[in-house]
C-alpha atoms as a PDB file:
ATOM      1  CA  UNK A   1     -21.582  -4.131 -13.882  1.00  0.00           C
ATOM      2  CA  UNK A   2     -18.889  -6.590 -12.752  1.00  0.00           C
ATOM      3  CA  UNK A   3     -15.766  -5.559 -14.380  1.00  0.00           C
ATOM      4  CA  UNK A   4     -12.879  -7.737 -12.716  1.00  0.00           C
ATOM      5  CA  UNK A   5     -12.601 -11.551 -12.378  1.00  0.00           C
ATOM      6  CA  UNK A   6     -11.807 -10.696  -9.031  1.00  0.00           C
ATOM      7  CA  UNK A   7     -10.866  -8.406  -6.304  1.00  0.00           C
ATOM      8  CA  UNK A   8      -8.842  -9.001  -3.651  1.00  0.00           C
ATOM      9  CA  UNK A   9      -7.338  -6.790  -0.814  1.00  0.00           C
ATOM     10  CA  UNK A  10      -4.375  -7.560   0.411  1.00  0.00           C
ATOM     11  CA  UNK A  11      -3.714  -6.121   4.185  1.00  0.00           C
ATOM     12  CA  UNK A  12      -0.988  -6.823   6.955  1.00  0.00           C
ATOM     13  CA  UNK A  13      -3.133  -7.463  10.056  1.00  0.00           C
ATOM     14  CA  UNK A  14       0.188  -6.834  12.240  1.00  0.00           C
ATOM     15  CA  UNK A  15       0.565  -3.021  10.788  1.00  0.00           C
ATOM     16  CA  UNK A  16       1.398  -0.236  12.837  1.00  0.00           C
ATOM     17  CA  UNK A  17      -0.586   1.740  10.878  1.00  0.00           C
ATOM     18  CA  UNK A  18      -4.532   1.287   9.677  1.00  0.00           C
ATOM     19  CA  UNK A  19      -3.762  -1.355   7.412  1.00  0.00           C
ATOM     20  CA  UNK A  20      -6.411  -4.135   8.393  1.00  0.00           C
ATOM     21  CA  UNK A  21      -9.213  -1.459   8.955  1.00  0.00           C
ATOM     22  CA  UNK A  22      -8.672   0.540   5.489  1.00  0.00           C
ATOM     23  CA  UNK A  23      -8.986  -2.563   4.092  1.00  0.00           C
ATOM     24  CA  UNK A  24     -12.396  -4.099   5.709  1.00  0.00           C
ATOM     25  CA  UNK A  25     -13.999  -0.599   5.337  1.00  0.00           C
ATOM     26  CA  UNK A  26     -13.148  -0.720   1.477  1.00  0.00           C
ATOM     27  CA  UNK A  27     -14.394  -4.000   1.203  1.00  0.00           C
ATOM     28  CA  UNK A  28     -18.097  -3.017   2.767  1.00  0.00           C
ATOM     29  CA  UNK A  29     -17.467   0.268   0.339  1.00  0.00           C
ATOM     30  CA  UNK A  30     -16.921  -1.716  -2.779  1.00  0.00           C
ATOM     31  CA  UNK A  31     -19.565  -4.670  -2.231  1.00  0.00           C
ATOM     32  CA  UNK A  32     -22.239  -1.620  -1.901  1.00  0.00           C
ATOM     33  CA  UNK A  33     -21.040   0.276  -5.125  1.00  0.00           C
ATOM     34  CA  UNK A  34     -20.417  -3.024  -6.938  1.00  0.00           C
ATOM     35  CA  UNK A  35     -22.731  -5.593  -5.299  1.00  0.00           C
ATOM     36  CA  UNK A  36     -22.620  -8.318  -8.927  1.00  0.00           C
ATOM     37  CA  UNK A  37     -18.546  -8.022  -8.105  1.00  0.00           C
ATOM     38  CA  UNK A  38     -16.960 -10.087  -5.454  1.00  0.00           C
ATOM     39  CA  UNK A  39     -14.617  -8.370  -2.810  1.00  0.00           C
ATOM     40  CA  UNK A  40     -12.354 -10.623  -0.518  1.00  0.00           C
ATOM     41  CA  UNK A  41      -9.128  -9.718   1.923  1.00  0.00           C
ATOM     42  CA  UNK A  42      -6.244 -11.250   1.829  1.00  0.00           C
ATOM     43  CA  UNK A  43      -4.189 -10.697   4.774  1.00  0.00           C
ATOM     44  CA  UNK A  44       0.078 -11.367   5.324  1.00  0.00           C
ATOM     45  CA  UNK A  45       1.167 -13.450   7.770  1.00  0.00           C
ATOM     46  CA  UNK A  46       4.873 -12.836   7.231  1.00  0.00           C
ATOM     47  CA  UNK A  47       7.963 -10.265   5.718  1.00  0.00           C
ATOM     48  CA  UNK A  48       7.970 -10.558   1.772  1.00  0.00           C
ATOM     49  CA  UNK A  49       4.560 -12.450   1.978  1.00  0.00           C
ATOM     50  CA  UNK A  50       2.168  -9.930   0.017  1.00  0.00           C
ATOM     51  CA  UNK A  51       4.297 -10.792  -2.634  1.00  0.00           C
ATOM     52  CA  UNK A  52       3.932 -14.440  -3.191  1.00  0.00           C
ATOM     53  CA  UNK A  53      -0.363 -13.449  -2.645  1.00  0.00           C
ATOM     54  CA  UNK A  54      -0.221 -11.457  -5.653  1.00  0.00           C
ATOM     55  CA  UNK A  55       1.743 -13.403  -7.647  1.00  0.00           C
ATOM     56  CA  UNK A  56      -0.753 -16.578  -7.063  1.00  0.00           C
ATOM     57  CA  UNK A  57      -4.080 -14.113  -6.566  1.00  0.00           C
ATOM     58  CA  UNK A  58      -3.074 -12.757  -9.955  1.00  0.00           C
ATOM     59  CA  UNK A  59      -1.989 -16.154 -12.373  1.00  0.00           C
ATOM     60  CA  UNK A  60      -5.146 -17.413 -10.331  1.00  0.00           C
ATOM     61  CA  UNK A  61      -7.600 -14.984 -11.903  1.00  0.00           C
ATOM     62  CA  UNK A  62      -8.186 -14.044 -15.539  1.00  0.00           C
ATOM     63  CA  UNK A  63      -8.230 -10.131 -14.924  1.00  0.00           C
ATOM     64  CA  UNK A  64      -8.388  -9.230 -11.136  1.00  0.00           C
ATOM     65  CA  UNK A  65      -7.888  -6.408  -9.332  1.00  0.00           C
ATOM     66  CA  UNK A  66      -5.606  -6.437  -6.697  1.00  0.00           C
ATOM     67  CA  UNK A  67      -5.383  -4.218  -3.758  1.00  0.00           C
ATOM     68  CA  UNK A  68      -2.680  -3.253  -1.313  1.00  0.00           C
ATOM     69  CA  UNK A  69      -3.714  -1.525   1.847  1.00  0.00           C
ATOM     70  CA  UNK A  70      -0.228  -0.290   2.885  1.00  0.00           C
ATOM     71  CA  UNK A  71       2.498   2.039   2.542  1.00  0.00           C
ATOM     72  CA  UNK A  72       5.121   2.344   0.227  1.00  0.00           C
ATOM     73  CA  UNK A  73       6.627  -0.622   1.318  1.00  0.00           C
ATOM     74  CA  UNK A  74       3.935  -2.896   1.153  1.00  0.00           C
ATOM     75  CA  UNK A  75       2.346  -1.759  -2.087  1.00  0.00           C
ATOM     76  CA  UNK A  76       6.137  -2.793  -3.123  1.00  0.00           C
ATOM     77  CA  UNK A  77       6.165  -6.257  -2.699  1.00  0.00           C
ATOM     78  CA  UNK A  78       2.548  -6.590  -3.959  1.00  0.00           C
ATOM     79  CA  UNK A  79       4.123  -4.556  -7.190  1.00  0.00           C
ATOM     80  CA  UNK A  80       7.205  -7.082  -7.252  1.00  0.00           C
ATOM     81  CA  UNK A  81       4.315  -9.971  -7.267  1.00  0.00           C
ATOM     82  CA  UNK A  82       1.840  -8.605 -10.221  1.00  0.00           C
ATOM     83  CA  UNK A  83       4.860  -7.891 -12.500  1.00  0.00           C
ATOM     84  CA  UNK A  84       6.129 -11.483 -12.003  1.00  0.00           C
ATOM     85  CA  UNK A  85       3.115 -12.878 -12.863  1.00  0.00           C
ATOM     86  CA  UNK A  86       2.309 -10.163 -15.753  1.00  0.00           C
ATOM     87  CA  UNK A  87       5.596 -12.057 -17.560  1.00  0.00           C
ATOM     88  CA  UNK A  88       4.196 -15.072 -17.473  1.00  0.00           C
ATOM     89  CA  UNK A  89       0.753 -13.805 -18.896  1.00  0.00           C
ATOM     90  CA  UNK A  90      -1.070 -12.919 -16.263  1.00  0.00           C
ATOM     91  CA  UNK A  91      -3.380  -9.162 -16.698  1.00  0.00           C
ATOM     92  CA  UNK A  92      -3.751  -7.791 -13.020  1.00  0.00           C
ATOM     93  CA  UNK A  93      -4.712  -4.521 -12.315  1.00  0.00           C
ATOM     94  CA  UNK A  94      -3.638  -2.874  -8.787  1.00  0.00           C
ATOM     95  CA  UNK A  95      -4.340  -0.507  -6.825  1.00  0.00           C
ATOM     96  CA  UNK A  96      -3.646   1.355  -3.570  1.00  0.00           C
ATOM     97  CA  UNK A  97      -5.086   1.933  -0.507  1.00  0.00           C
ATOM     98  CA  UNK A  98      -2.608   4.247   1.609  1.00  0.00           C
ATOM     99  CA  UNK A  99      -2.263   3.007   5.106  1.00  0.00           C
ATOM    100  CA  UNK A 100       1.851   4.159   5.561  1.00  0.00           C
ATOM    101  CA  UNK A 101       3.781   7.047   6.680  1.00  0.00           C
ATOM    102  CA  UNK A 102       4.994   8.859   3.633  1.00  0.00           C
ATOM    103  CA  UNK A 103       2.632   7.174   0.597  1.00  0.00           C
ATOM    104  CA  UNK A 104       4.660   9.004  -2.010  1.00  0.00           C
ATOM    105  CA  UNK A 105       3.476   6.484  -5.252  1.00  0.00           C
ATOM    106  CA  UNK A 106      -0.398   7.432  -3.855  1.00  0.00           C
ATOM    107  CA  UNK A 107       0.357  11.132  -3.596  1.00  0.00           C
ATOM    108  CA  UNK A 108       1.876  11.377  -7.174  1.00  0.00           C
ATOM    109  CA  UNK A 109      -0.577   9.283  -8.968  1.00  0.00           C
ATOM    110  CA  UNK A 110      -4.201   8.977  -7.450  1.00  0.00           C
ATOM    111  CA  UNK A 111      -6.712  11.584  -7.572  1.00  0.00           C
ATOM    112  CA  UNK A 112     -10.421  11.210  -6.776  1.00  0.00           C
ATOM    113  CA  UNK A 113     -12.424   8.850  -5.004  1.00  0.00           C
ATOM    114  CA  UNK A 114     -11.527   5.544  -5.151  1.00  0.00           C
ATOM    115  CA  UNK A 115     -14.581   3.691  -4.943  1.00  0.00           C
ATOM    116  CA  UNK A 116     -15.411   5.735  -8.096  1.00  0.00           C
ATOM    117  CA  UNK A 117     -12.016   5.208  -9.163  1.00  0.00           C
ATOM    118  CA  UNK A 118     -12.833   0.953  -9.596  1.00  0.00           C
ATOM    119  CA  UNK A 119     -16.549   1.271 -10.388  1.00  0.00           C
ATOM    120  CA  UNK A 120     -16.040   3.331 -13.288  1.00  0.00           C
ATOM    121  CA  UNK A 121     -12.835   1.374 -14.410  1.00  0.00           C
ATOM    122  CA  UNK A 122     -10.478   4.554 -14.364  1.00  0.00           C
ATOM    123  CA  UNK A 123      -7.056   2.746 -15.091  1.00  0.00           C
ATOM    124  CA  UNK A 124      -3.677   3.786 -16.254  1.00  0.00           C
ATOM    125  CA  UNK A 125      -0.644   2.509 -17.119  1.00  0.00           C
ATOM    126  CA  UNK A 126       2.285   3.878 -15.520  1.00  0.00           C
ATOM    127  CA  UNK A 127       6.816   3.046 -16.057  1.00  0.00           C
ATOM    128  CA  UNK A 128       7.942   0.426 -13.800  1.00  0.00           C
ATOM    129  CA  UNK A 129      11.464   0.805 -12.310  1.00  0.00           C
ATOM    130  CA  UNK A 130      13.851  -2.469 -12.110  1.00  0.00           C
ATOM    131  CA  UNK A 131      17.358  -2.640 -10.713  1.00  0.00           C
ATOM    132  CA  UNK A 132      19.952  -5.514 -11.167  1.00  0.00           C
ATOM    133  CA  UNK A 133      22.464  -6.761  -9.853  1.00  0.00           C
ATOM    134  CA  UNK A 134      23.736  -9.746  -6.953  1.00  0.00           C
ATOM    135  CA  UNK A 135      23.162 -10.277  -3.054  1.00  0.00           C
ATOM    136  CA  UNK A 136      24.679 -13.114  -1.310  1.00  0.00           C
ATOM    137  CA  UNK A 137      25.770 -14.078  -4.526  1.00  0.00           C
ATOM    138  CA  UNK A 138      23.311 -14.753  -6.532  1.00  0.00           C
ATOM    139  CA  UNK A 139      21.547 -12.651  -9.316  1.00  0.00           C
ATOM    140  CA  UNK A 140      19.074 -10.438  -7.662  1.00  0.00           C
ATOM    141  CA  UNK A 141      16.196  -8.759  -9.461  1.00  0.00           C
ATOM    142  CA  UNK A 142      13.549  -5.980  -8.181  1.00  0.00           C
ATOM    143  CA  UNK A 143      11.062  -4.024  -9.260  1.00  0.00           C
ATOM    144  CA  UNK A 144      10.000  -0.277  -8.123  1.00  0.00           C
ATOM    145  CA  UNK A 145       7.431   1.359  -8.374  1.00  0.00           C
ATOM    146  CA  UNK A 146       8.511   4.947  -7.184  1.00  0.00           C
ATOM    147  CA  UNK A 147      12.780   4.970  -6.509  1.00  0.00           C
ATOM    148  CA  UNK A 148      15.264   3.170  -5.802  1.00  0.00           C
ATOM    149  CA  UNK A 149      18.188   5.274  -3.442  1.00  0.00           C
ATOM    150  CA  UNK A 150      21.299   4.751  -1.727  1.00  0.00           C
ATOM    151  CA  UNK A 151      23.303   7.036   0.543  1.00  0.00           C
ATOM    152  CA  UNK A 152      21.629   9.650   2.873  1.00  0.00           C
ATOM    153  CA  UNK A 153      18.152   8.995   1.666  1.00  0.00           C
ATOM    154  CA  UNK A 154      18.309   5.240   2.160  1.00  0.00           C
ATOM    155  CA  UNK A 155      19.197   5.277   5.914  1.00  0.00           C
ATOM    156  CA  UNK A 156      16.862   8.632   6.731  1.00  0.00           C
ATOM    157  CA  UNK A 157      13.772   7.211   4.544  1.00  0.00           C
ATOM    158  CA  UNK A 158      13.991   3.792   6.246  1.00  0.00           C
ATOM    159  CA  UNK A 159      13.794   5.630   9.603  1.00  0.00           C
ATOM    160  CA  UNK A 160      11.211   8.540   8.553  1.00  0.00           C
ATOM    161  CA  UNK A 161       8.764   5.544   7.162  1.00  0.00           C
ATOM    162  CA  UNK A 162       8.680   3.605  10.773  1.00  0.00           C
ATOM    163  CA  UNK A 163       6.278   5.168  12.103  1.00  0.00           C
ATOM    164  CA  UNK A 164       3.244   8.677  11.591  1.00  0.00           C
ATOM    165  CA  UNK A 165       6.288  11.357  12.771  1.00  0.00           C
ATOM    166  CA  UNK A 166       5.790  15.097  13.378  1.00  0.00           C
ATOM    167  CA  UNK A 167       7.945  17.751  11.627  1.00  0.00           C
ATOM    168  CA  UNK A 168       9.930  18.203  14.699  1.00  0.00           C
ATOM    169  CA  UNK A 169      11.125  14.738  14.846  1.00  0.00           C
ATOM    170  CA  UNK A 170      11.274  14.215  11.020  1.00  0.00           C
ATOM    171  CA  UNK A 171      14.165  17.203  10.946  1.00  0.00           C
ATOM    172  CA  UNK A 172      16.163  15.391  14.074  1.00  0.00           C
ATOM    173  CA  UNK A 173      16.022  11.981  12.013  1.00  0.00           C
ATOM    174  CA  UNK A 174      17.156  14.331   8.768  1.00  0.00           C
ATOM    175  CA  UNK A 175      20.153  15.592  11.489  1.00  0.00           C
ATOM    176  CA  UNK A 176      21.045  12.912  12.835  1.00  0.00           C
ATOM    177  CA  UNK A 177      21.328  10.597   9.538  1.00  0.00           C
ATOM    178  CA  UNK A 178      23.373  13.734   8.353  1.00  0.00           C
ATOM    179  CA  UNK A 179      25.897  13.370  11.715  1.00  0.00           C
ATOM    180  CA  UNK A 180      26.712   9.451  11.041  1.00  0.00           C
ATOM    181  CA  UNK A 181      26.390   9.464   7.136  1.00  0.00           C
ATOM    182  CA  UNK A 182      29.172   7.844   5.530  1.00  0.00           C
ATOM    183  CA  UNK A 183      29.156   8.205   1.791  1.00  0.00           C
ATOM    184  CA  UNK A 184      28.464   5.445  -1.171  1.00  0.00           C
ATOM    185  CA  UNK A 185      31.602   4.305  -3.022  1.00  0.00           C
ATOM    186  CA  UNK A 186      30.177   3.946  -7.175  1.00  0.00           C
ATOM    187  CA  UNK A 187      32.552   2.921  -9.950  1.00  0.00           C
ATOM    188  CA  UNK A 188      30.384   4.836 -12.917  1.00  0.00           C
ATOM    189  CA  UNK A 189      32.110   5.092 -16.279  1.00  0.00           C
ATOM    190  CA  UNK A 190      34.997   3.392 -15.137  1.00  0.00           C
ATOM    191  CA  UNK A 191      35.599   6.048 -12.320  1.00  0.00           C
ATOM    192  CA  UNK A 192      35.255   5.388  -8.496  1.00  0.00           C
ATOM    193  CA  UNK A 193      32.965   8.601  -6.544  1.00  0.00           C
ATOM    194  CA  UNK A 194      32.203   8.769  -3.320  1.00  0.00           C
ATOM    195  CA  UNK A 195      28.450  10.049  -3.219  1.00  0.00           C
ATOM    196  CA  UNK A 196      26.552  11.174  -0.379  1.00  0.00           C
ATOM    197  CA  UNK A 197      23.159  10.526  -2.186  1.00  0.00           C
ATOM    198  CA  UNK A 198      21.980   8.730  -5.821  1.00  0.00           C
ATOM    199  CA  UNK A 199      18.256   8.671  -6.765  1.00  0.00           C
ATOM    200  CA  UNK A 200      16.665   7.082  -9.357  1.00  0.00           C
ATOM    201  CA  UNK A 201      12.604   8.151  -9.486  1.00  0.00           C
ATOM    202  CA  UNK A 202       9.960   7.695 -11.388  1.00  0.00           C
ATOM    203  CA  UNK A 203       8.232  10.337  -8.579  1.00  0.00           C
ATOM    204  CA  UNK A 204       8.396  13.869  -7.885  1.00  0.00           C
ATOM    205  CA  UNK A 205       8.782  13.405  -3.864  1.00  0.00           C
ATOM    206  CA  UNK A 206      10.449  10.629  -1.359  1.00  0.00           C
ATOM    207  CA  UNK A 207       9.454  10.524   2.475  1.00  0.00           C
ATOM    208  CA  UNK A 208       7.779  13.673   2.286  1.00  0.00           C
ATOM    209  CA  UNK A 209      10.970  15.449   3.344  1.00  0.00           C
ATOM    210  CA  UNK A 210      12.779  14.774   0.209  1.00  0.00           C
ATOM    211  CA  UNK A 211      11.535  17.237  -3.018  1.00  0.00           C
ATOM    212  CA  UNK A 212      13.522  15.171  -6.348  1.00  0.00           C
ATOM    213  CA  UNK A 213      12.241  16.833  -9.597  1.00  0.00           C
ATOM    214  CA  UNK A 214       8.981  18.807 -10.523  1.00  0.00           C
ATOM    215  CA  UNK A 215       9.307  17.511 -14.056  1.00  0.00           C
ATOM    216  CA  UNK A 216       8.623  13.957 -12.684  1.00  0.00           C
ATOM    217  CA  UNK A 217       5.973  12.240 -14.661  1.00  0.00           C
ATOM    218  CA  UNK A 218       5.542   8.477 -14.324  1.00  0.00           C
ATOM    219  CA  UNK A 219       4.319   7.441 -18.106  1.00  0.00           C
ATOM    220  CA  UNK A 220       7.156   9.295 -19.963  1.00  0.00           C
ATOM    221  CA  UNK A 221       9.568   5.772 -20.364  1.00  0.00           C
ATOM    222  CA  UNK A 222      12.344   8.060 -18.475  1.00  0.00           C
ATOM    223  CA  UNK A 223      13.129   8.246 -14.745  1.00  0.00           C
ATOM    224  CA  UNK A 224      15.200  11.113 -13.286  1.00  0.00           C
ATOM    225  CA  UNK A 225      18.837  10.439 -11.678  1.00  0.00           C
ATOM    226  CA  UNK A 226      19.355  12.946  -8.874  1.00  0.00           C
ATOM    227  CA  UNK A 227      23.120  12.415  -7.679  1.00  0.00           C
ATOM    228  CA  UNK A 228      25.380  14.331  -4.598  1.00  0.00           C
ATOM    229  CA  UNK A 229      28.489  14.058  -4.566  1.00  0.00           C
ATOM    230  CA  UNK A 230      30.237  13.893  -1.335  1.00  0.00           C
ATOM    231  CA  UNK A 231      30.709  17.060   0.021  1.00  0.00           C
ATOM    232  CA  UNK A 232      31.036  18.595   3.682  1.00  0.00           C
ATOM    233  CA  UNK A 233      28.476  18.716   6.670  1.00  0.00           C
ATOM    234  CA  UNK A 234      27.471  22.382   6.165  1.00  0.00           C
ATOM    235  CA  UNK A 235      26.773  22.098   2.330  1.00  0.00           C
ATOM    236  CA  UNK A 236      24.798  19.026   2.870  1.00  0.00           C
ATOM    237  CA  UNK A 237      22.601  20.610   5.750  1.00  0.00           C
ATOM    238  CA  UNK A 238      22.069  23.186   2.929  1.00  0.00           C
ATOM    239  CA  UNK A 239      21.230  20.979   0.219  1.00  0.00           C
ATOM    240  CA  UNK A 240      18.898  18.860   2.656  1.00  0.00           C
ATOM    241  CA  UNK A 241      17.292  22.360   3.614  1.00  0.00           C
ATOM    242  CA  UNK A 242      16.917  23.118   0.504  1.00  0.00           C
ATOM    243  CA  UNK A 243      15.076  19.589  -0.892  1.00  0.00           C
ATOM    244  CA  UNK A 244      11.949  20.354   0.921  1.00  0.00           C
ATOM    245  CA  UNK A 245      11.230  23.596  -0.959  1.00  0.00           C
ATOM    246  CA  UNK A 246      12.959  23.842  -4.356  1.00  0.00           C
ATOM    247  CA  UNK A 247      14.369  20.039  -4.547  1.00  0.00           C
ATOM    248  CA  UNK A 248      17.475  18.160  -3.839  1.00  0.00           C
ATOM    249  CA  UNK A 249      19.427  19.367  -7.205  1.00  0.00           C
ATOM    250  CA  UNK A 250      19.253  19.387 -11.158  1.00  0.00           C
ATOM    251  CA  UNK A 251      18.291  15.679 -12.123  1.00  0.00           C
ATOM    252  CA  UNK A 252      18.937  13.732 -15.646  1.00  0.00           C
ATOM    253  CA  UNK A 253      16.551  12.097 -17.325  1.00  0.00           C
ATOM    254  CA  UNK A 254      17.145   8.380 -18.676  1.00  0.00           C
ATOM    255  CA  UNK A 255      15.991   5.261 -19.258  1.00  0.00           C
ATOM    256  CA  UNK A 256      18.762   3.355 -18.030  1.00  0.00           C
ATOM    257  CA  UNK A 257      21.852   3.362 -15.416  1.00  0.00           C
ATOM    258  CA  UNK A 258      24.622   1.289 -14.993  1.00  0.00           C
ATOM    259  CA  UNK A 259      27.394   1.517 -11.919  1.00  0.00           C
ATOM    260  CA  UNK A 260      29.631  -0.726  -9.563  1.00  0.00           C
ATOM    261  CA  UNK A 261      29.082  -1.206  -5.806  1.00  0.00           C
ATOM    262  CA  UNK A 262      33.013  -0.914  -4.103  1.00  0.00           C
ATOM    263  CA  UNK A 263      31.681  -2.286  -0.334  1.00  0.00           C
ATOM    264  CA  UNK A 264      28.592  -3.955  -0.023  1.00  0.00           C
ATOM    265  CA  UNK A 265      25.663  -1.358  -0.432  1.00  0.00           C
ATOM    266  CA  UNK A 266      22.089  -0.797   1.341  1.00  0.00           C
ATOM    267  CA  UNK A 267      19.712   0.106  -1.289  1.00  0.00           C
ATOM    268  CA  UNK A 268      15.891   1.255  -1.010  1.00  0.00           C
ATOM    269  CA  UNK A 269      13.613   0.584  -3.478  1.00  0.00           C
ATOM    270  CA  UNK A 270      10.120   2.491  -2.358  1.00  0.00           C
ATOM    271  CA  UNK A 271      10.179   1.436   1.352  1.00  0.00           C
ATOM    272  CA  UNK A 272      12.000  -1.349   1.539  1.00  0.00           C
ATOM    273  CA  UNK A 273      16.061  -1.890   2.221  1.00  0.00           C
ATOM    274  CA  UNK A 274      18.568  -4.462   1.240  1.00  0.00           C
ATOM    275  CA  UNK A 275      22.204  -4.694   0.810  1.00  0.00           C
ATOM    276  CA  UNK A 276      23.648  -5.919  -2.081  1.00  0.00           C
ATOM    277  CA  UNK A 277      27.134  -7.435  -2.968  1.00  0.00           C
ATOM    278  CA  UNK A 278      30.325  -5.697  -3.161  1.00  0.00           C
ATOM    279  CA  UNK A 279      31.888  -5.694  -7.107  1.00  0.00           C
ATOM    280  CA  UNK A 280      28.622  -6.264  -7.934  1.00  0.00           C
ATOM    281  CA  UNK A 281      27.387  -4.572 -11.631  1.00  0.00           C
ATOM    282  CA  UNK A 282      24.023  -3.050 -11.057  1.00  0.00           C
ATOM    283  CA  UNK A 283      21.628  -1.555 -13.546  1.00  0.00           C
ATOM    284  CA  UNK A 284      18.830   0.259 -13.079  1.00  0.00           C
ATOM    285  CA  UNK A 285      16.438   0.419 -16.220  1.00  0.00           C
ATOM    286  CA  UNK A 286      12.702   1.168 -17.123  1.00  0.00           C
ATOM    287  CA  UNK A 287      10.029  -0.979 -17.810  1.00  0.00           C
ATOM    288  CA  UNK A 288       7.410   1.437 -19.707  1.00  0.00           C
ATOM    289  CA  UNK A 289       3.811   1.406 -18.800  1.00  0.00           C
ATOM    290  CA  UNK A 290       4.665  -1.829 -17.460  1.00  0.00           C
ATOM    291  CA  UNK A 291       2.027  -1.420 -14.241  1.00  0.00           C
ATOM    292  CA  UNK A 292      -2.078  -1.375 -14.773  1.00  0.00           C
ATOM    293  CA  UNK A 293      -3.423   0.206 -11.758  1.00  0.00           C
ATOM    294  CA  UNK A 294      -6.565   2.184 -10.471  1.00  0.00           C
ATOM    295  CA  UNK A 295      -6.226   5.768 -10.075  1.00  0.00           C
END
């Protein structure tokens, strides 16, 4: 029984990882299970470009499903692209095919087979993250679907999601982002901190090193705020030992955040960095069971 307008997966045929050949083998797998429902690919051709396909693959179609075969990253921009066109009326549904390094929305969320997972129409709606705020001065807006981070865990988690990495050389990136960290100046509540890491998740786990909350659910309208304060090399190395077994620290709950950038600031928001403005007034707030996806 055909039960999307459309389905479409969207690959990067210039991945590192399997990205073009998850995608062509779930194609063959879906056309089998579903053969009334039509499967196409999609593929990038640049940076930011899976975005603009499923924002015009998605106001295109009256109810399609659209597919990322990527990491966290990519499945990021296709996120940024559904949303956009879900405010303007669109009714995508998305879903994940993980082709990355760390995969830490697909580890929290899907369980099952996937083929099964679309055939049988096994959806959910899950809290959308969205931060605020300026870069190059102009309003900038962008949505996540599993953190946003700045400090320590921005500059390691952009290096640990490069590439497939063994333990070994996951714990020298861990070191060596430790060695040359300088910490994130935040005006919050009208005070100026110096933080070595801030969190905001709407997921249990970041770059498979970092462990943020085990209370983490990701249809609750909260996300958890997981904040260190500067502190010295040795009680950082303990901290960082001690996020991959019992987490990185107690975290809040809320459903929004609010702070001041004092330098200009790299943020990442699921796998992907950018730097926004200095002075600039960011928020960070919750869009409930904004997403429809496949799990």
């Amino acid at each position: 029984m055909k039960k999307y307008s459309d389905i479409i997966i969207i690959y990067n045929p210039n991945s590192t990882g399997a990205s073009e050949k998850l995608a062509r083998a779930m194609q063959t797998k879906l056309q089998t299970a579903n053969p009334e429902q039509k499967v196409t690919l999609a593929p990038t051709k640049r940076a930011q470009h899976a975005t603009e396909l499923a924002y015009k693959l998605a106001k295109k179609s009256s109810h399609p499903l659209i597919i990322s075969a990527s990491g966290d990253g990519g499945y990021h921009e296709v996120v940024n692209g559904l949303m956009r066109a879900q405010a303007e009326g669109a009714q995508p549904v998305a879903g994940l095919l993980p082709a990355g390094n760390a995969n830490d929305h697909f580890h929290n969320l899907h369980k099952g087979d996937f083929v099964e997972a679309v055939t049988n129409g096994k959806e959910h709606r899950i809290d959308v993250l969205k931060l605020t705020a300026t870069r190059h001065g102009q309003p900038f807006e962008r949505y996540a679907h599993s953190y946003i981070g700045m400090g320590l865990t921005s500059k390691v988690s952009r290096e640990l999601n490069k590439t497939r990495l063994k333990r070994f050389k996951e714990a020298l990136i861990v070191a060596k982002g430790l060695w040359r960290l300088k910490p994130v100046h935040l005006e919050i509540g009208g005070e100026v901190s110096e933080y070595d890491s801030i969190i905001f998740s709407n997921v249990n786990r970041m770059s498979k090193v970092f462990l943020l909350s085990k209370e983490t659910k990701m249809d609750d309208g909260k996300f958890e705020v997981t904040a260190i304060l500067r502190r010295d090399k040795f009680k950082l190395i303990t901290a960082m030992l001690k996020a991959s077994t019992t987490g990185l620290g107690s975290a809040t709950q809320t459903d929004s955040f609010a702070f001041q950038t004092v330098k200009p600031t790299l943020v990442q928001l699921d796998g992907e960095v950018t730097k926004i403005d200095a002075r600039t007034t960011a928020n960070v707030t919750l869009e409930p069971r904004a997403l429809h996806c496949i799990v």
